[in-house]
Protein backbone atom coordinates (compact mmCIF):
# COMPACT_ATOMS: atom_id res chain seq x y z
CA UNK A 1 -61.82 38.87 23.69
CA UNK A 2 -62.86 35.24 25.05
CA UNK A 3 -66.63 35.27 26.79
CA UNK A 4 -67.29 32.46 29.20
CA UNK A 5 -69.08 30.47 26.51
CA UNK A 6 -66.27 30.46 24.14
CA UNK A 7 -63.59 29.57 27.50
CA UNK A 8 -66.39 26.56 27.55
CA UNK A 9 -66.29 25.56 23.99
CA UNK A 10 -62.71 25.36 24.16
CA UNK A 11 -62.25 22.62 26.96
CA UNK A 12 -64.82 20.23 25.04
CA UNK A 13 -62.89 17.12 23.58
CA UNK A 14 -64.36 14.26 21.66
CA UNK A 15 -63.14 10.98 21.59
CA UNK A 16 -62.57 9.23 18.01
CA UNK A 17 -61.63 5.74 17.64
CA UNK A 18 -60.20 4.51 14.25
CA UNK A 19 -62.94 2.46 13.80
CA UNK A 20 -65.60 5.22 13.91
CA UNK A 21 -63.94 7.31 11.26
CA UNK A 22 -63.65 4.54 8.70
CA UNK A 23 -66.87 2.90 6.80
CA UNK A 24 -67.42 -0.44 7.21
CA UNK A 25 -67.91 -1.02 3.74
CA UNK A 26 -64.46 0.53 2.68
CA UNK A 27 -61.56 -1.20 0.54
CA UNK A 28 -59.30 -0.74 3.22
CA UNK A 29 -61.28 -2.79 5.90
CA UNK A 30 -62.15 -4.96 2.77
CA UNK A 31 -57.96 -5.56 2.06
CA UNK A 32 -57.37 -5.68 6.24
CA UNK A 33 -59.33 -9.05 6.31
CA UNK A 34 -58.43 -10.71 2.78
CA UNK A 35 -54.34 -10.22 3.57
CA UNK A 36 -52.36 -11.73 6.30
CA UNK A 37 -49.32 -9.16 7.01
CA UNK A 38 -47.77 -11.39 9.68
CA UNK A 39 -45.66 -13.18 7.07
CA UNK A 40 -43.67 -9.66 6.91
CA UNK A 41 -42.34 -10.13 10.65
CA UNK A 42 -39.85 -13.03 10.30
CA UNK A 43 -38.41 -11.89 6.97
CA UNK A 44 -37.20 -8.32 8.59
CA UNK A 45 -36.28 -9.54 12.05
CA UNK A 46 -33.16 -9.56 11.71
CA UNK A 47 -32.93 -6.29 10.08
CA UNK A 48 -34.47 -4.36 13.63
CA UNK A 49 -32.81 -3.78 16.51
CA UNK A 50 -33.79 -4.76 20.04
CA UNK A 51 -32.49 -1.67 21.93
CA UNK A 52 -32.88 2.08 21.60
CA UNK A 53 -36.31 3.32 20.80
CA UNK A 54 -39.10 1.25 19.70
CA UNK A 55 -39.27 1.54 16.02
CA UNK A 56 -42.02 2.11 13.62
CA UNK A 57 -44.11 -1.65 13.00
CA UNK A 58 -42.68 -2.60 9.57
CA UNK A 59 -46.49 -4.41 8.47
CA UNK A 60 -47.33 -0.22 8.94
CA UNK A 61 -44.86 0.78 6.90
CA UNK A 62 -46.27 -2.05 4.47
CA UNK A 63 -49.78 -1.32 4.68
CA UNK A 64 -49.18 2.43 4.12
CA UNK A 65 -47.23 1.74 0.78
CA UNK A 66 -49.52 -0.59 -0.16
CA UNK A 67 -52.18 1.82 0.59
CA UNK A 68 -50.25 4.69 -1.56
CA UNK A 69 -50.11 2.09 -4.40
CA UNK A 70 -53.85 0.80 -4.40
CA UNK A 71 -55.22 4.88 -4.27
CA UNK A 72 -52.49 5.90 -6.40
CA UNK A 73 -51.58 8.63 -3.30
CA UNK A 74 -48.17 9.85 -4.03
CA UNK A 75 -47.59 11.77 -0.79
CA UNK A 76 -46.63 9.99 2.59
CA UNK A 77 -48.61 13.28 4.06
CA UNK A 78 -51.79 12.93 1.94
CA UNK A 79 -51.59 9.23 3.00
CA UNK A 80 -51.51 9.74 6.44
CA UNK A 81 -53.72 13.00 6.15
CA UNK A 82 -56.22 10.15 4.27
C-alpha cells in the first residue's frame, strides 16, 4: 500500500550530467583529450546516408570499440552499462 511519503519519494528526479558521473582523473577523459576522432568523419562519409533517420555518430561507434579494447570489455552491454 503507497503512504503519502512514499507517493512523494517517487516524483523526486535528479539530474546527472555525464560529466558528474565520470572522475576527472580517469583514462577515458585522459584518451578524450590526447586523440582527435574528427579524422574518422571524411573517411566514412560516403558510406552514410543523408535521408531516413539520423544514424548513430560513427567517432561513437569508434570510441566505444576502442573503449571495449583498452578495458578488455567484451560485451557492447557491459560497455555501455560501464
Amino acid at each position: 500500500m503507497l503512504t503519502k511519503n512514499q507517493i512523494n519519494e517517487r516524483e523526486q528526479l535528479e539530474m546527472l550530467t555525464i560529466e558528474q558521473l565520470v572522475p576527472q582523473e580517469h583514462l577515458v577523459r585522459k584518451l578524450d583529450a590526447a586523440i582527435d576522432f574528427s579524422f574518422i568523419y571524411p573517411l566514412v562519409e560516403d558510406l552514410y546516408s543523408t535521408i531516413g533517420r539520423p544514424c548513430i555518430d560513427p567517432v561513437v561507434l569508434i570510441k566505444m570499440t576502442f573503449i571495449q579494447y583498452t578495458f578488455g570489455i567484451r560485451s557492447m552491454r557491459q560497455t555501455i552499462k560501464e
